[in-house]
Protein backbone atom coordinates (compact mmCIF):
# COMPACT_ATOMS: atom_id res chain seq x y z
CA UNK A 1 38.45 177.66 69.22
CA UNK A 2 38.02 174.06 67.51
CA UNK A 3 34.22 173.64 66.67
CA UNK A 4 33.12 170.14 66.40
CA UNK A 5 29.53 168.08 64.74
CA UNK A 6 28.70 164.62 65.63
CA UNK A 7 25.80 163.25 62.85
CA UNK A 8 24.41 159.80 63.24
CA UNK A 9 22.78 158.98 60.44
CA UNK A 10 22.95 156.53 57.09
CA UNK A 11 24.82 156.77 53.85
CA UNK A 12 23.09 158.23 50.78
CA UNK A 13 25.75 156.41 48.88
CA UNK A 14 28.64 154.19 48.48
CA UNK A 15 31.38 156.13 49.25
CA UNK A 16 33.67 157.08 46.18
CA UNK A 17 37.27 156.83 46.96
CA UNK A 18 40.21 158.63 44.78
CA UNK A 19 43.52 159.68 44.81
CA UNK A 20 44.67 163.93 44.98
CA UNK A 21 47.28 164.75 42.20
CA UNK A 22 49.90 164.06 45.11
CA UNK A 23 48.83 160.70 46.08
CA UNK A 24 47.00 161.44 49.05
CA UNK A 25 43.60 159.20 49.31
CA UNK A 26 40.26 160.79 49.84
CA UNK A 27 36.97 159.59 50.09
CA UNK A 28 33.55 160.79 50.30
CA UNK A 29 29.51 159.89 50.66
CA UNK A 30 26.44 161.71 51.29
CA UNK A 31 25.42 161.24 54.28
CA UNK A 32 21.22 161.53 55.22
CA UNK A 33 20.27 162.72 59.22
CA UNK A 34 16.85 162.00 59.90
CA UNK A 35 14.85 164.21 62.67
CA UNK A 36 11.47 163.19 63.80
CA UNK A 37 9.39 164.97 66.66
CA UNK A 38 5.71 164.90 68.00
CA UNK A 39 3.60 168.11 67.00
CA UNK A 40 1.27 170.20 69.48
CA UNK A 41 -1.29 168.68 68.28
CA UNK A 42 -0.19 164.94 68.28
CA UNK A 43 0.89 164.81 64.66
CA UNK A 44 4.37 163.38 64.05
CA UNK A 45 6.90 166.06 62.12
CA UNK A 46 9.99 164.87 60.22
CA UNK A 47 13.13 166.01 58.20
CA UNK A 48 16.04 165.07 56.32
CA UNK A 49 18.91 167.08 56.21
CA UNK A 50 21.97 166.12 53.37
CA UNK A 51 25.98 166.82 54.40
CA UNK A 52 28.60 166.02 52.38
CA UNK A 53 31.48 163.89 53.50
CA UNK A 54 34.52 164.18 53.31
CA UNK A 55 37.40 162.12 54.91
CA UNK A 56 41.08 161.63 54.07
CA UNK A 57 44.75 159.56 54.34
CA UNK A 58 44.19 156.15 56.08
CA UNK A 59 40.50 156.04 57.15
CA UNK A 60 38.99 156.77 53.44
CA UNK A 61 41.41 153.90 52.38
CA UNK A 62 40.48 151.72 54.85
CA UNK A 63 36.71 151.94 55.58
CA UNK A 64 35.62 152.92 52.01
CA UNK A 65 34.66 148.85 51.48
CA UNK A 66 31.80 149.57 54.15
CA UNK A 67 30.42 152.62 53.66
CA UNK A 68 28.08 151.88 51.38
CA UNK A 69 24.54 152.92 50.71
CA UNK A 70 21.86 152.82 54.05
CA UNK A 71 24.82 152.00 56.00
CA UNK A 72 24.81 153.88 59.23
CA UNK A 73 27.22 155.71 60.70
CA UNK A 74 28.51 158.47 63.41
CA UNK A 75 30.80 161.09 62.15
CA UNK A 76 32.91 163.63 63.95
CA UNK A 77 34.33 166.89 61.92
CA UNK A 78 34.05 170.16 60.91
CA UNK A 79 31.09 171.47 59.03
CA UNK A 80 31.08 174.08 56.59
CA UNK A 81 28.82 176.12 54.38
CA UNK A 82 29.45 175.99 50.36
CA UNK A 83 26.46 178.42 47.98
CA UNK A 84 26.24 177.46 44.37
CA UNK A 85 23.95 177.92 41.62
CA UNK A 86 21.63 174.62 40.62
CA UNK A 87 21.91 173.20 36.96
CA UNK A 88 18.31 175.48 36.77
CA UNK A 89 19.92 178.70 37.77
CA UNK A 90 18.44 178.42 41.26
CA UNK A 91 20.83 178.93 43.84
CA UNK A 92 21.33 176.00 46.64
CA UNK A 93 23.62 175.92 49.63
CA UNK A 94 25.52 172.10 50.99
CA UNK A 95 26.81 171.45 54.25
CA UNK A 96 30.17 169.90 53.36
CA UNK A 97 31.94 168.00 56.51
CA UNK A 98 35.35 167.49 56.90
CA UNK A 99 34.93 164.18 59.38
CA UNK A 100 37.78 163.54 61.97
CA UNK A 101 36.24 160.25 63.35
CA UNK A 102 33.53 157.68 61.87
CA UNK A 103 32.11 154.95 63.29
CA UNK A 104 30.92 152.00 61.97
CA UNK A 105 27.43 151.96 63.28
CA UNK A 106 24.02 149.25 63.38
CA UNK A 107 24.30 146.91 60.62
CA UNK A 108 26.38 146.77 57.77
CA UNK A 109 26.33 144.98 54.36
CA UNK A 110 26.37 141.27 54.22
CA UNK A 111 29.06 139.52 52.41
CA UNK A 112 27.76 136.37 49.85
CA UNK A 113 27.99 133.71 52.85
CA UNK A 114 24.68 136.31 54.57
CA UNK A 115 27.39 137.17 58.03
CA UNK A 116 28.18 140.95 58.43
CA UNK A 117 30.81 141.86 55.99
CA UNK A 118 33.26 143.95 58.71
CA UNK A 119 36.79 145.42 58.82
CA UNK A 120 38.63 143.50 61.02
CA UNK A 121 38.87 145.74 63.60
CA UNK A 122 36.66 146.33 66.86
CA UNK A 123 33.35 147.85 66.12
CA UNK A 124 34.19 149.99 69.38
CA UNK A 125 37.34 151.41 67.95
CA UNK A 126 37.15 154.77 66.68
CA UNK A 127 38.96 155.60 63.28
């Protein structure tokens, strides 16, 4: 059964694109998904949860110019679960995705001439 995670939420960082030993492009971000909710007793709650990013071939080539930091963005993949041990010894867990789909969300940098620096696509069309 394909399993599926759609995250709206904004970059962490610029996305860092590089090359596999075969050629094949790869690029990936942190990306930050904010939750916020009212409390019983009126107070407001709130959380941040971190994934990992990862997305391949085409799209990493051709949307790392705009993912860059606070950029938001939707992203459709697979999630998994990855344990290590912290530079401290304390041990940590990441929630790496493998993203099928992002899209460019809200807005985006601005170029030097202050308009939205875009690809030159439609911001409707899914990558």
């Amino acid at each position: 059964m394909f399993q599926q995670l759609i995250l709206i939420g904004n970059l962490g960082s610029d996305a860092e694109l590089r090359y596999t030993a075969d050629g094949t492009p790869v690029a990936s971000f942190s990306l930050a998904v904010n939750r916020k909710w009212t409390k019983e007793d009126g107070s407001h709650g709130e959380e941040t949860t971190w994934f990992r990013v990862t997305v391949w071939r085409k799209t990493a080539e051709s949307l790392t110019p705009y993912l860059k930091k606070g950029r938001q963005v939707m992203v459709i993949g697979r999630v998994a679960g990855r344990a290590y041990t912290a530079a401290d010894g304390s041990p940590r867990a990441s929630l790496d995705v493998t993203a099928d789909t992002i899209k460019l969300m809200g807005g985006g940098p601005r170029s030097d001439e202050g308009h939205l620096a875009e690809p030159a696509v439609e911001e409707e069309v899914f990558f």
